[in-house]
N, C-alpha and C. Protein backbone atom coordinates (compact mmCIF):
# COMPACT_ATOMS: atom_id res chain seq x y z
N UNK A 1 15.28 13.49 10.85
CA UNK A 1 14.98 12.13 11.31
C UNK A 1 13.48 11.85 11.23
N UNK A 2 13.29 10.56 11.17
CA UNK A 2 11.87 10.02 11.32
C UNK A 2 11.64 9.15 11.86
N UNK A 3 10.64 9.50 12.74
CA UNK A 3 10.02 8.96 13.65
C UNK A 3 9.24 7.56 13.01
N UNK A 4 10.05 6.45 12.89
CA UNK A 4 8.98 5.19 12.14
C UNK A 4 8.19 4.63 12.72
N UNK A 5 7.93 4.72 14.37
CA UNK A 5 6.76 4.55 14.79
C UNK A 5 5.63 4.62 14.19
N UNK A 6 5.84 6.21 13.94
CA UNK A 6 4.19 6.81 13.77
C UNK A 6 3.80 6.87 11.95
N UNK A 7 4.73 6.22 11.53
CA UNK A 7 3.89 5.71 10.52
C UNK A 7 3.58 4.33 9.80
N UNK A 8 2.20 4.70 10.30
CA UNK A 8 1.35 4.25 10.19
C UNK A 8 0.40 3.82 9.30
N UNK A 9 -0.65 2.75 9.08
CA UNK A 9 -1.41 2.70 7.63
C UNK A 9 -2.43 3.71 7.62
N UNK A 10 -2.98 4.15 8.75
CA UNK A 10 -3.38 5.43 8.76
C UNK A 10 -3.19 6.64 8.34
N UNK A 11 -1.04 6.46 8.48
CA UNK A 11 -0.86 7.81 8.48
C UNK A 11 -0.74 7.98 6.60
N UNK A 12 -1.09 6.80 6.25
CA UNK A 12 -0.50 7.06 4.89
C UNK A 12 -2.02 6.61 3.78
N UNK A 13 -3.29 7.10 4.63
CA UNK A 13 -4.25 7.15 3.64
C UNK A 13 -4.12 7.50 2.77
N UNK A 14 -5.11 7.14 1.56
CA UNK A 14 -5.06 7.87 0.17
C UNK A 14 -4.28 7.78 -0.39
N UNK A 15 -2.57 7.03 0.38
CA UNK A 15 -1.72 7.09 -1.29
C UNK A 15 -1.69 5.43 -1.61
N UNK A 16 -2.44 4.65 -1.03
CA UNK A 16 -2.57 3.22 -2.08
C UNK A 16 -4.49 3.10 -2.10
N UNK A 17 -4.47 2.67 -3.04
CA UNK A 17 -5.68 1.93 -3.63
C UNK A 17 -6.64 1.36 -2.69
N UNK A 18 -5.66 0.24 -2.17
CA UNK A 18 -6.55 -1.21 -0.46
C UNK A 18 -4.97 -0.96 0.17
N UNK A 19 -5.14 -0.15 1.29
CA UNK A 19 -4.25 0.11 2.28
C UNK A 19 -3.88 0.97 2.54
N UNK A 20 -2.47 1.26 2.98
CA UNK A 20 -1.51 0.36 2.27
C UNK A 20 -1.62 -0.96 2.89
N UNK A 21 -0.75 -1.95 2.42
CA UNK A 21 -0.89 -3.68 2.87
C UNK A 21 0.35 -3.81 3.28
N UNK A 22 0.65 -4.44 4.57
CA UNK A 22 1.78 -4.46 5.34
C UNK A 22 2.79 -4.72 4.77
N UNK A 23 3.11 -5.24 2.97
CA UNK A 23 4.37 -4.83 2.84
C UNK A 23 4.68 -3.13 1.74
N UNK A 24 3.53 -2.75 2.01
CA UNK A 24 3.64 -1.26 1.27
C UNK A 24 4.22 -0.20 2.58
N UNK A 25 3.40 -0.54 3.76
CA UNK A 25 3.95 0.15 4.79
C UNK A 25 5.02 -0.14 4.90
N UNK A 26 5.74 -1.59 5.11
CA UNK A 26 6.88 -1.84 5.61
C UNK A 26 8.00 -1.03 3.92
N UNK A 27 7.33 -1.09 3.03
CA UNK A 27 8.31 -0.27 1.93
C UNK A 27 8.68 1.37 2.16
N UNK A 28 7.65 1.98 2.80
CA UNK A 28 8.09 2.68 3.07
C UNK A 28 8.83 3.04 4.62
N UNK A 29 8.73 2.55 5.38
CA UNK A 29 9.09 2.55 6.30
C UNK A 29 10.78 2.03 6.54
N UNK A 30 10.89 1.54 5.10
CA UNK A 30 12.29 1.02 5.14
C UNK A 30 13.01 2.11 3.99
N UNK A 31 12.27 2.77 3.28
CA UNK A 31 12.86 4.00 3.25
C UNK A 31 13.47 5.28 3.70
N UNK A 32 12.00 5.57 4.71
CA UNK A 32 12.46 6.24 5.42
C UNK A 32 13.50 5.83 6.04
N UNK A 33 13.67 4.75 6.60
CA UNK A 33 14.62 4.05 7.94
C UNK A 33 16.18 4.81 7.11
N UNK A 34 16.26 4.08 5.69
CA UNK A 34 17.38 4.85 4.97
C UNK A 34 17.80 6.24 4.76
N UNK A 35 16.75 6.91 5.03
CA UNK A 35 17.30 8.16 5.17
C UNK A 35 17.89 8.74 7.04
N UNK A 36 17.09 8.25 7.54
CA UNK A 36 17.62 8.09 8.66
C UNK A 36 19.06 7.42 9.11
N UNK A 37 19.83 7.16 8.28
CA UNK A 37 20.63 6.38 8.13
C UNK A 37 22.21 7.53 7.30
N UNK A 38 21.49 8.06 6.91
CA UNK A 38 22.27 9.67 6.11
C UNK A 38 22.47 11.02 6.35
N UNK A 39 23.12 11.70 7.35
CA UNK A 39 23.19 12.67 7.59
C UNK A 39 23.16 13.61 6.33
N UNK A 40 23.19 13.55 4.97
CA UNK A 40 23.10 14.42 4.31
C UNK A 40 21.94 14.08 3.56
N UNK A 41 21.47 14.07 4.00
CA UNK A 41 19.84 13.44 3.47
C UNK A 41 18.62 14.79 4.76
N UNK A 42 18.62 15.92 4.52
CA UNK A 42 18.24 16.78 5.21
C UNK A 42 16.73 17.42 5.04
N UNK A 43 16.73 17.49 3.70
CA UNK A 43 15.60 18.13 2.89
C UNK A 43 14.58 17.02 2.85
N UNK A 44 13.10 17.20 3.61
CA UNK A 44 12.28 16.00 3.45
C UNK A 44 11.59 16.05 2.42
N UNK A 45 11.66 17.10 1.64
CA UNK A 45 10.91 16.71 -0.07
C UNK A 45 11.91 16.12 -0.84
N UNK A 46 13.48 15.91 -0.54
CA UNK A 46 13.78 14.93 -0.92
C UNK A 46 13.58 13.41 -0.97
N UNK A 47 13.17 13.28 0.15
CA UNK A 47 12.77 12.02 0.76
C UNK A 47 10.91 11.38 -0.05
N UNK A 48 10.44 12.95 -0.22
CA UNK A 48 8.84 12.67 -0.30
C UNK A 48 8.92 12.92 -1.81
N UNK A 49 9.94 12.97 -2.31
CA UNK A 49 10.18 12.66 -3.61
C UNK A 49 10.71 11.41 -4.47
N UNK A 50 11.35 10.82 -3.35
CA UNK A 50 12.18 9.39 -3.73
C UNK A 50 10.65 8.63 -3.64
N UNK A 51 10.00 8.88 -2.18
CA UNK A 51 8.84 7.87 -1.92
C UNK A 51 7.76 7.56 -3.12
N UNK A 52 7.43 9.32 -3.85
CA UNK A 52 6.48 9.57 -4.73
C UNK A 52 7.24 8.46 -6.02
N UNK A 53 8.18 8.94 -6.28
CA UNK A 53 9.13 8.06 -7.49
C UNK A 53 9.14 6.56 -7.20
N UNK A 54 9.20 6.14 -5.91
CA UNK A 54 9.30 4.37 -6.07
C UNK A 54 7.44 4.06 -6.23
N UNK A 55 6.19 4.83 -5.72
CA UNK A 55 5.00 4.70 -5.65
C UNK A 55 4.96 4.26 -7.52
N UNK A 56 5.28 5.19 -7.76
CA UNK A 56 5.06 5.04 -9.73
C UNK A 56 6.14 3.76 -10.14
N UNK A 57 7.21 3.83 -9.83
CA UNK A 57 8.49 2.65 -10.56
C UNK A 57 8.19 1.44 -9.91
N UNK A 58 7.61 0.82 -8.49
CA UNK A 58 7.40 0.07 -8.21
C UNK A 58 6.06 -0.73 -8.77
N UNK A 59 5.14 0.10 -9.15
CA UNK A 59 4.12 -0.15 -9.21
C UNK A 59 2.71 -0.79 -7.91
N UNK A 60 3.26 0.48 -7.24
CA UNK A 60 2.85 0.74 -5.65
C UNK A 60 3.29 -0.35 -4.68
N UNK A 61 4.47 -1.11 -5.14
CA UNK A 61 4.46 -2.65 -4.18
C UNK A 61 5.40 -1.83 -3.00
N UNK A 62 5.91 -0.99 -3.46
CA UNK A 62 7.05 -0.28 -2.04
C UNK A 62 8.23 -0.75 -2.18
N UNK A 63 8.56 -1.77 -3.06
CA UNK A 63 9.87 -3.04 -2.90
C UNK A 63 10.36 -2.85 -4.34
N UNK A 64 11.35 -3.36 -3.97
CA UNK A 64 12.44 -3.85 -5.39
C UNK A 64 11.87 -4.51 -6.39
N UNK A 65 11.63 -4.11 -7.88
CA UNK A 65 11.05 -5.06 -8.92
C UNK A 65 11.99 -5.08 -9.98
N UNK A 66 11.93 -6.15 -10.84
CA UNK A 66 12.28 -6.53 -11.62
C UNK A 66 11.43 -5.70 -12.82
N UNK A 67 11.61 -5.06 -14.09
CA UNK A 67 11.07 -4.76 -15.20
C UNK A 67 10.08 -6.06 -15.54
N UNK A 68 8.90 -5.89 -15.67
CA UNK A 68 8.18 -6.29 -16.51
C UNK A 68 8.32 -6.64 -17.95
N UNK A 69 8.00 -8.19 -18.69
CA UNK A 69 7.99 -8.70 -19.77
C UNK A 69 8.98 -10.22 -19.68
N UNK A 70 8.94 -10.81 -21.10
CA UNK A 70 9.20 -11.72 -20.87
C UNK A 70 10.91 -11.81 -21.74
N UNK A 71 11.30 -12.98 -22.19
CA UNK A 71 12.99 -12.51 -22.66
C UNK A 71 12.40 -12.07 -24.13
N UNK A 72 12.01 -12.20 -24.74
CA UNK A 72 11.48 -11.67 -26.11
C UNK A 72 11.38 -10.06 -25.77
N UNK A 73 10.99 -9.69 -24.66
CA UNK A 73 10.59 -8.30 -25.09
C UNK A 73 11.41 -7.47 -24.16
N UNK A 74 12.73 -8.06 -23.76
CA UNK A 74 13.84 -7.68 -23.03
C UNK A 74 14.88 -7.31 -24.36
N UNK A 75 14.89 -8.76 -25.61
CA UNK A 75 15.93 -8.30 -26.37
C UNK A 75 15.35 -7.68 -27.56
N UNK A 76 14.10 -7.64 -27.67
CA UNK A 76 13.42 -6.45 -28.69
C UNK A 76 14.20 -5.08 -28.09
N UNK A 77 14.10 -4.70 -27.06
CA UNK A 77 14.66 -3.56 -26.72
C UNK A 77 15.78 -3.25 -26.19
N UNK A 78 16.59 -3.90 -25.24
CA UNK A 78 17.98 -3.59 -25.21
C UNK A 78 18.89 -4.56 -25.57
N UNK A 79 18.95 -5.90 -26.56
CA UNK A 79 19.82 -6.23 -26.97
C UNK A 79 20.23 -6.15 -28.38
N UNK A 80 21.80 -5.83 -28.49
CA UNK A 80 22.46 -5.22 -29.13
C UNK A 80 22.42 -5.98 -30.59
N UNK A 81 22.10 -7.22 -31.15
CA UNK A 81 22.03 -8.07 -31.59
C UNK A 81 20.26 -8.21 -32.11
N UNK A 82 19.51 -8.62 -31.30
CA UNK A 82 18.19 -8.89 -31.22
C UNK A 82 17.26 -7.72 -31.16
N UNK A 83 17.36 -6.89 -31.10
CA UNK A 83 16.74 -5.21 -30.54
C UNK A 83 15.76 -5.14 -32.07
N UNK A 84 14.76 -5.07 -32.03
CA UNK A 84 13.73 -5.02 -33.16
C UNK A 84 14.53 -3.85 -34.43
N UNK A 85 15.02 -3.12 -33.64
CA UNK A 85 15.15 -1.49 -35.38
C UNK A 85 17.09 -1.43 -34.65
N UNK A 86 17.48 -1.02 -35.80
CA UNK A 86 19.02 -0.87 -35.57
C UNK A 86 18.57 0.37 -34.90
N UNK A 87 17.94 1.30 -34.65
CA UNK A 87 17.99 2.45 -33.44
C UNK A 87 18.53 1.96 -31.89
N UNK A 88 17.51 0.87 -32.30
CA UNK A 88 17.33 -0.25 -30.39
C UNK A 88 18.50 -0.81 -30.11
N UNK A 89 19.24 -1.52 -31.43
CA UNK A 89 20.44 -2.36 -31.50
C UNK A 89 21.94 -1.07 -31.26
N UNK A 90 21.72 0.24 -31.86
CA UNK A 90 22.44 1.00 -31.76
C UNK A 90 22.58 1.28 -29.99
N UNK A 91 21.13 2.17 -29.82
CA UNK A 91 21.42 2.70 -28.12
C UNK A 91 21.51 1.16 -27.17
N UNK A 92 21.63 0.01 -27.64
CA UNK A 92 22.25 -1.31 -26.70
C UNK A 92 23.59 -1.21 -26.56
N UNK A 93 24.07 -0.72 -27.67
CA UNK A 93 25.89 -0.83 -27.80
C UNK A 93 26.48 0.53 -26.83
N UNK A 94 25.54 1.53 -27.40
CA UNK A 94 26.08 2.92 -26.57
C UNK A 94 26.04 2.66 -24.88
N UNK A 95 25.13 2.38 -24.59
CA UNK A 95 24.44 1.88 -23.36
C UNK A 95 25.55 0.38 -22.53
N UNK A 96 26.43 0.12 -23.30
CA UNK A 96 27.33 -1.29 -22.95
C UNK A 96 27.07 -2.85 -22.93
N UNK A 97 25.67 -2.71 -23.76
CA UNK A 97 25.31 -4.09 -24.18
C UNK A 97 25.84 -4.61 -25.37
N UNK A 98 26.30 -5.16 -25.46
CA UNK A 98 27.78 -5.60 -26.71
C UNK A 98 27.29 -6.87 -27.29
N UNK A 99 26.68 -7.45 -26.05
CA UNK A 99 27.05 -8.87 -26.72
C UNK A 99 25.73 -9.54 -26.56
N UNK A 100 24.82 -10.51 -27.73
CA UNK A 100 23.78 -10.94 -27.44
C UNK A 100 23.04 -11.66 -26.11
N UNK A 101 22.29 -11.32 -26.03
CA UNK A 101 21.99 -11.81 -24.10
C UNK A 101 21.68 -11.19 -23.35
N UNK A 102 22.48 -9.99 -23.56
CA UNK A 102 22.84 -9.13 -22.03
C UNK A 102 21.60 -7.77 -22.50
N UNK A 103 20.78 -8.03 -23.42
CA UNK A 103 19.33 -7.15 -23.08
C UNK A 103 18.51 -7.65 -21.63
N UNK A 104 18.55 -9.44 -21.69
CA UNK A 104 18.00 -10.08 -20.96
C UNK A 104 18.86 -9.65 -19.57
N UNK A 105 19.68 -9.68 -19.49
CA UNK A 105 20.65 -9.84 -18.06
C UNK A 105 20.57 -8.85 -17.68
N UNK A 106 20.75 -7.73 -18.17
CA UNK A 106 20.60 -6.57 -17.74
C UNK A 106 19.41 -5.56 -17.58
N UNK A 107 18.21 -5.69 -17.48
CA UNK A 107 17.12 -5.63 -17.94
C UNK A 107 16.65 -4.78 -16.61
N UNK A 108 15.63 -3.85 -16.59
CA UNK A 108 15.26 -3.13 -15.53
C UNK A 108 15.22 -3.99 -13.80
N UNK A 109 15.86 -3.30 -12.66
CA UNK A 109 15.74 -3.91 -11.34
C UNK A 109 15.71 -3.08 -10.51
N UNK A 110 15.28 -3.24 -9.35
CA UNK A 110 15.07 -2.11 -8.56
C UNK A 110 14.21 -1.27 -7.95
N UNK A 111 13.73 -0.21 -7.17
CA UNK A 111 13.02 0.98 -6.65
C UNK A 111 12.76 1.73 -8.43
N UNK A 112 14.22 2.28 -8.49
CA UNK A 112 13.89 2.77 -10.00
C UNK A 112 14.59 2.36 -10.64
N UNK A 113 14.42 1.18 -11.38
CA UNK A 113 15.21 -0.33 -11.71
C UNK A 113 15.79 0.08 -13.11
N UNK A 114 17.30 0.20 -12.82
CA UNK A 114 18.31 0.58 -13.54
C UNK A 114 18.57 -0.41 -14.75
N UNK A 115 18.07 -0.08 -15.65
CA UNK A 115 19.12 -1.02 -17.20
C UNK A 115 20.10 -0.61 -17.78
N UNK A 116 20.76 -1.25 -18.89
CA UNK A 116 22.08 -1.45 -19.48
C UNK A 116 23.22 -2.18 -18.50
N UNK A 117 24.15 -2.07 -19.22
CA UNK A 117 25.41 -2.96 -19.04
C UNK A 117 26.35 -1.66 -18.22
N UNK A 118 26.28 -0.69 -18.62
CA UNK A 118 27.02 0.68 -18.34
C UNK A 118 26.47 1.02 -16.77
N UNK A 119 25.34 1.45 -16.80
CA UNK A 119 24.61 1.43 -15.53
C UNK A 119 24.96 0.83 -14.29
N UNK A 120 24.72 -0.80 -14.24
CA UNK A 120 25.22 -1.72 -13.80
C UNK A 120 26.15 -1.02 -12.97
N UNK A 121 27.51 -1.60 -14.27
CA UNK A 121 28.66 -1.55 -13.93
C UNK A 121 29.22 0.18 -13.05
N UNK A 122 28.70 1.40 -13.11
CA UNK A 122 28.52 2.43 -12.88
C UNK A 122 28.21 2.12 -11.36
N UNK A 123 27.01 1.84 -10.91
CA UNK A 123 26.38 1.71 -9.55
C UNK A 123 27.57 0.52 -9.06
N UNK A 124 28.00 -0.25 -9.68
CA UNK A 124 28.48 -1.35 -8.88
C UNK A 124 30.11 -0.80 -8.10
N UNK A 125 30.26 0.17 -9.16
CA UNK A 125 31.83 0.67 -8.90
C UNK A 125 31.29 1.41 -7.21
N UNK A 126 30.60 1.93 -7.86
CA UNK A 126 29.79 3.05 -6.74
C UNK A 126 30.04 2.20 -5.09
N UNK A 127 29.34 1.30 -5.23
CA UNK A 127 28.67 0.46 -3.84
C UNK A 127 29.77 -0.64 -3.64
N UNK A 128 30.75 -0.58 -4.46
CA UNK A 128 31.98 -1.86 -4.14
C UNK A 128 30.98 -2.57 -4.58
N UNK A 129 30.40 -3.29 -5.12
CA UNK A 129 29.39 -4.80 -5.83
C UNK A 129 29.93 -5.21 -7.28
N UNK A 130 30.17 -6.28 -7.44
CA UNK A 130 30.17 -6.73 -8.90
C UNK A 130 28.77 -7.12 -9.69
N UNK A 131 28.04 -6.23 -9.82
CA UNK A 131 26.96 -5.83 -10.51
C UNK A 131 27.13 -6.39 -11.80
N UNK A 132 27.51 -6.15 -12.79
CA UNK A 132 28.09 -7.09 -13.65
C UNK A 132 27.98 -8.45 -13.67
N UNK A 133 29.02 -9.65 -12.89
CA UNK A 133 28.65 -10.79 -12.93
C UNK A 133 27.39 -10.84 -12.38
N UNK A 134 26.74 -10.11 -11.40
CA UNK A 134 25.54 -10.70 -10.29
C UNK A 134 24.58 -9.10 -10.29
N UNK A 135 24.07 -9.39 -11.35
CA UNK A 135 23.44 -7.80 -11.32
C UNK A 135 21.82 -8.19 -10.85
N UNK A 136 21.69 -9.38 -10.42
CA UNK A 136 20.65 -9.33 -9.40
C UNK A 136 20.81 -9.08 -8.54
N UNK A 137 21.78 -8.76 -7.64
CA UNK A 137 21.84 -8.13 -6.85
C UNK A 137 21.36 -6.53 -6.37
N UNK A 138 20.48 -6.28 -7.68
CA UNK A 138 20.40 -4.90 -7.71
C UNK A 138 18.55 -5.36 -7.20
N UNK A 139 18.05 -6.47 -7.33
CA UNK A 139 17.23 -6.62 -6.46
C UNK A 139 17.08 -6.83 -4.87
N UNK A 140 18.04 -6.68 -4.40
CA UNK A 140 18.58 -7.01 -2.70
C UNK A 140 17.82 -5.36 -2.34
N UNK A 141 16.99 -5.96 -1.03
CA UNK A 141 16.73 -4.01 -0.72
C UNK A 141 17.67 -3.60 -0.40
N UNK A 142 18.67 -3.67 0.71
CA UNK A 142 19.84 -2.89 0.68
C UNK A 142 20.14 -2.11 -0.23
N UNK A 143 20.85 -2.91 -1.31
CA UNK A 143 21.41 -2.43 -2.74
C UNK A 143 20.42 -1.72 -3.58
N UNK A 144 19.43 -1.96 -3.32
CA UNK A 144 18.54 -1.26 -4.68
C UNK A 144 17.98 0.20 -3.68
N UNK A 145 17.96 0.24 -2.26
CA UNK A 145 17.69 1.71 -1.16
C UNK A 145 18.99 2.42 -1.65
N UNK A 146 20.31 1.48 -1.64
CA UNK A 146 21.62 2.47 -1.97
C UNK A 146 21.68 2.99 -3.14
N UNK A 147 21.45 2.00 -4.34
CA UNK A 147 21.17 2.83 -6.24
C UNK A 147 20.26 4.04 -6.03
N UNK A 148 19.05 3.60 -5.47
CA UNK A 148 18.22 5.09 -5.63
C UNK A 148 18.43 6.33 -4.71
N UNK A 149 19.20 6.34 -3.60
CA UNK A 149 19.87 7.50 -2.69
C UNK A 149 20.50 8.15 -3.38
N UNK A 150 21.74 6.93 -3.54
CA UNK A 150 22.94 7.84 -4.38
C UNK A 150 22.68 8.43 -5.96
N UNK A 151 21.51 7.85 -6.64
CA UNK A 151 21.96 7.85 -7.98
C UNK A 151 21.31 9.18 -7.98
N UNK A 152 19.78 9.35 -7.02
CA UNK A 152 19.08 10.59 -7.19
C UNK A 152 19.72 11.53 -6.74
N UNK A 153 20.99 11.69 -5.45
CA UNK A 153 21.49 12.44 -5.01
C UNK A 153 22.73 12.92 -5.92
N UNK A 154 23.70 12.18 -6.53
CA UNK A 154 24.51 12.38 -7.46
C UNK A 154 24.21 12.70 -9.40
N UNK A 155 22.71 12.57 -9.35
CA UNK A 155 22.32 12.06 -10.87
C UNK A 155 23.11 11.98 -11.66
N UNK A 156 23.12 10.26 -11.19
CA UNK A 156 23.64 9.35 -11.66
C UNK A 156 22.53 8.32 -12.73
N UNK A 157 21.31 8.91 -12.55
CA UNK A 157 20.57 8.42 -13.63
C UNK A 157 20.41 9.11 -15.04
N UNK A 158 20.31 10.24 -15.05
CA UNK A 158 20.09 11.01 -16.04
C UNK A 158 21.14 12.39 -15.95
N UNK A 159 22.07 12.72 -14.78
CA UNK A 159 22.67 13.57 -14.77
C UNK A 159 22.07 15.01 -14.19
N UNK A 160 20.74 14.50 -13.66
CA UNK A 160 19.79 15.29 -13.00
C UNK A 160 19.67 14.63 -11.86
N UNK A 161 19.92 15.81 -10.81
CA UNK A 161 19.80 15.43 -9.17
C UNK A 161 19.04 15.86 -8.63
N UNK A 162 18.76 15.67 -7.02
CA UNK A 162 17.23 16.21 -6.10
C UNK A 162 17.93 18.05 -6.29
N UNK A 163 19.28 17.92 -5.49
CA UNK A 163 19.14 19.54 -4.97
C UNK A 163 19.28 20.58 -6.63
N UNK A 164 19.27 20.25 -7.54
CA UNK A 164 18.67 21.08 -8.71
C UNK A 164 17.00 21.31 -8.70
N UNK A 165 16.23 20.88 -8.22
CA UNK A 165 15.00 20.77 -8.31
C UNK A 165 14.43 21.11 -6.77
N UNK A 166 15.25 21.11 -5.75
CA UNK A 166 14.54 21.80 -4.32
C UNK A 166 15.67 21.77 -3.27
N UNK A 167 15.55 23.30 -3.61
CA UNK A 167 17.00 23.71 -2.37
C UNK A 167 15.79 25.14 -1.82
N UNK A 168 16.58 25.54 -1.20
CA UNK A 168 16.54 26.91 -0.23
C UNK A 168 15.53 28.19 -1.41
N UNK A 169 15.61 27.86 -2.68
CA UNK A 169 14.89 29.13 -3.63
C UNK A 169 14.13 28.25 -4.63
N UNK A 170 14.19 26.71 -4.55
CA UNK A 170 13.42 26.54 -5.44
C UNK A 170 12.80 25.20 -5.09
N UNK A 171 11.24 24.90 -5.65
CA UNK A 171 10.83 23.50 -5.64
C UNK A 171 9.43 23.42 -6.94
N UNK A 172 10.32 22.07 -7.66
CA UNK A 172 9.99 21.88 -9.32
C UNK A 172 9.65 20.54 -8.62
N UNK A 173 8.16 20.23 -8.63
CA UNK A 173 7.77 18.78 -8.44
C UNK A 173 7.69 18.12 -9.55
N UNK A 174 7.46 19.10 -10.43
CA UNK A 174 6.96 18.50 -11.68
C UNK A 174 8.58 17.96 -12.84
N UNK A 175 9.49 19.07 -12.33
CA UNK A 175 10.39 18.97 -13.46
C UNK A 175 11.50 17.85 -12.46
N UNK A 176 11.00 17.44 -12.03
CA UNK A 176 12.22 16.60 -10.78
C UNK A 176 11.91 15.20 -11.48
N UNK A 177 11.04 15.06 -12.04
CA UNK A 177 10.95 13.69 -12.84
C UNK A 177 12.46 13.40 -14.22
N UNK A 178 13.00 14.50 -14.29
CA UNK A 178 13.95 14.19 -14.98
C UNK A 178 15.20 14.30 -14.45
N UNK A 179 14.94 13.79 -13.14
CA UNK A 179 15.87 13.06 -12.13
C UNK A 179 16.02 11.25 -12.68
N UNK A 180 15.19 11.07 -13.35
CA UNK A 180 14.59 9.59 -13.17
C UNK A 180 14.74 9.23 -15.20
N UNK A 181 13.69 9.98 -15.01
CA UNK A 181 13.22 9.67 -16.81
C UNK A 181 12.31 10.69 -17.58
N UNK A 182 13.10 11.76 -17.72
CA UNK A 182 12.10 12.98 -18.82
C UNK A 182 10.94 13.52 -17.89
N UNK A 183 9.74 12.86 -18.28
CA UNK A 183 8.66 13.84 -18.07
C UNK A 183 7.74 12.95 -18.08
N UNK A 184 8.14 11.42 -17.95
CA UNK A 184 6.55 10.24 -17.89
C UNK A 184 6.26 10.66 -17.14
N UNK A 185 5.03 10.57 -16.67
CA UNK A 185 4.07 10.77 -15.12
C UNK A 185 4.30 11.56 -14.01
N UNK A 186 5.09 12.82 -14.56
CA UNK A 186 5.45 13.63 -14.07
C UNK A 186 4.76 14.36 -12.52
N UNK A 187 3.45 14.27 -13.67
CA UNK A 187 2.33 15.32 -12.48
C UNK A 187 1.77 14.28 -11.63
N UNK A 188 1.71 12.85 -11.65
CA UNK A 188 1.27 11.70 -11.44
C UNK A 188 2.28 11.69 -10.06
N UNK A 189 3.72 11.28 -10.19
CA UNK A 189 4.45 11.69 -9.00
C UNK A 189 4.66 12.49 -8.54
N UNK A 190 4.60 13.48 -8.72
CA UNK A 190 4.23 15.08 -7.93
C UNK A 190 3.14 14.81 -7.27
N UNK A 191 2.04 14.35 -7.25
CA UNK A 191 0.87 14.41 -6.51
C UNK A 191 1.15 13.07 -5.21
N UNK A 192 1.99 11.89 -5.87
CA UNK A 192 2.30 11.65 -4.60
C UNK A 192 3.13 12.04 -3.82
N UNK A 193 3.81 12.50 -4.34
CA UNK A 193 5.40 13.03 -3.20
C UNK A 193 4.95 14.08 -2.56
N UNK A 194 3.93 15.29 -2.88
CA UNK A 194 3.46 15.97 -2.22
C UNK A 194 2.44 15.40 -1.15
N UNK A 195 2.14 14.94 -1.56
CA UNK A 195 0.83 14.05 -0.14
C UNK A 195 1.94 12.93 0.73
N UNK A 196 2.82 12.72 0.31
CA UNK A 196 3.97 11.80 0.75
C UNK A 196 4.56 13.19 2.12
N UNK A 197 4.46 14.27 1.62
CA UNK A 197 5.31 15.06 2.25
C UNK A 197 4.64 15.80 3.78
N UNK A 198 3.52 15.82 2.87
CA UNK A 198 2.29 15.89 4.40
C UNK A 198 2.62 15.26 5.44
N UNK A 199 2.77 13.51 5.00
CA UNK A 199 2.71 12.88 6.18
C UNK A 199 4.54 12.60 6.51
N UNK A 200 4.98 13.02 6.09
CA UNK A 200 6.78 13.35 6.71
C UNK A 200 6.88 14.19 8.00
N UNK A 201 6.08 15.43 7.36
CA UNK A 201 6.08 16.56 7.99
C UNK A 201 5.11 16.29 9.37
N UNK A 202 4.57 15.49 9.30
CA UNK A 202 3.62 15.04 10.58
C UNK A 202 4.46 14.06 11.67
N UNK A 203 5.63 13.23 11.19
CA UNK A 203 6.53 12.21 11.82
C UNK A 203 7.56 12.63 11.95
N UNK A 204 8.02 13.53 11.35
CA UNK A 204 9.49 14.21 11.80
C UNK A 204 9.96 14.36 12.95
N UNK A 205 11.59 14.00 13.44
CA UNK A 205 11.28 14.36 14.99
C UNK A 205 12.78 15.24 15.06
């Protein structure tokens, strides 16, 4: 459990830039609140790993974002139709984007903002949501705290989960990024989730 009192903008020097700013605190603080919320949610470098991972995917806002760009550079890359190189147009179709458009519709959302058509529909089965017709909904914090619990806990993103990367004999900060996506900024979120974990370990109750 965590104590959300005690954290604080204090308690969370050094991991933003100017602050944090009361809705970076309140981002995390509504994380934590979610794990608090999970009895199998035990391990707090799990937790100081999700935090480190939304610090980088959010682009330090703490909150649900939408992918960056405009519809041009949504169906350059995932639509099935429009996708710049038949590579792009190929992994749109594999991925469940079928039909022109749905690069745009389906387009990154979220903590660690899930694309394709497959995805979607995957998390939506998951959470009872029709993700699909209303896959903005994957911007709702609720829904987008529940995609990144479950998906990191089940890897359901890449087929890579937390307890492969830190159980009882092992902890891979670095290789836990392919929980998410390969090996971008690997050492980049490792350095926050570890300083993330400091101040866990200081609020724990």
């Amino acid at each position: 459990m965590i104590d959300l009192e005690k954290i604080t903008a204090e308690s969370l020097t050094g991991l933003f830039r100017k602050g944090p700013t009361k809705g970076q605190l309140q981002g995390v603080k509504d994380i934590c609140w979610k794990l608090n919320q999970d009895p199998t949610l035990k391990d707090l470098r799990w937790l100081a790993y999700m935090l480190g991972t939304t610090i980088h995917e959010t682009s330090s806002t703490m909150e649900p974002i939408e992918e960056r760009g405009g519809a041009a550079y949504f169906e350059s890359k995932y639509d099935p139709v429009l996708a710049s190189t038949p590579e792009r147009r190929a992994t749109a179709v594999k991925y469940g984007n079928t039909e022109e458009g749905e690069g745009v519709r389906y387009r990154g959302r979220g903590y660690v903002q899930i694309t394709w058509k497959s995805n979607y529909e995957r998390f939506g089965k998951e959470l009872k949501l029709d993700l699909i017709k209303k896959p903005e909904l994957a911007l709702k914090k609720s829904v987008a705290l529940s995609i990144m619990f479950i998906g990191m806990k089940k890897g359901m993103f890449t087929g890579r989960k937390l307890d492969q990367y830190f159980n009882f004999k092992k902890e891979d900060w670095i290789g836990a990024r392919g929980i998410i996506n390969g090996n971008d900024a690997a050492e980049r979120i490792a350095n926050y989730s570890k300083m993330f974990l400091e101040v866990l370990i200081k609020v724990a109750v």
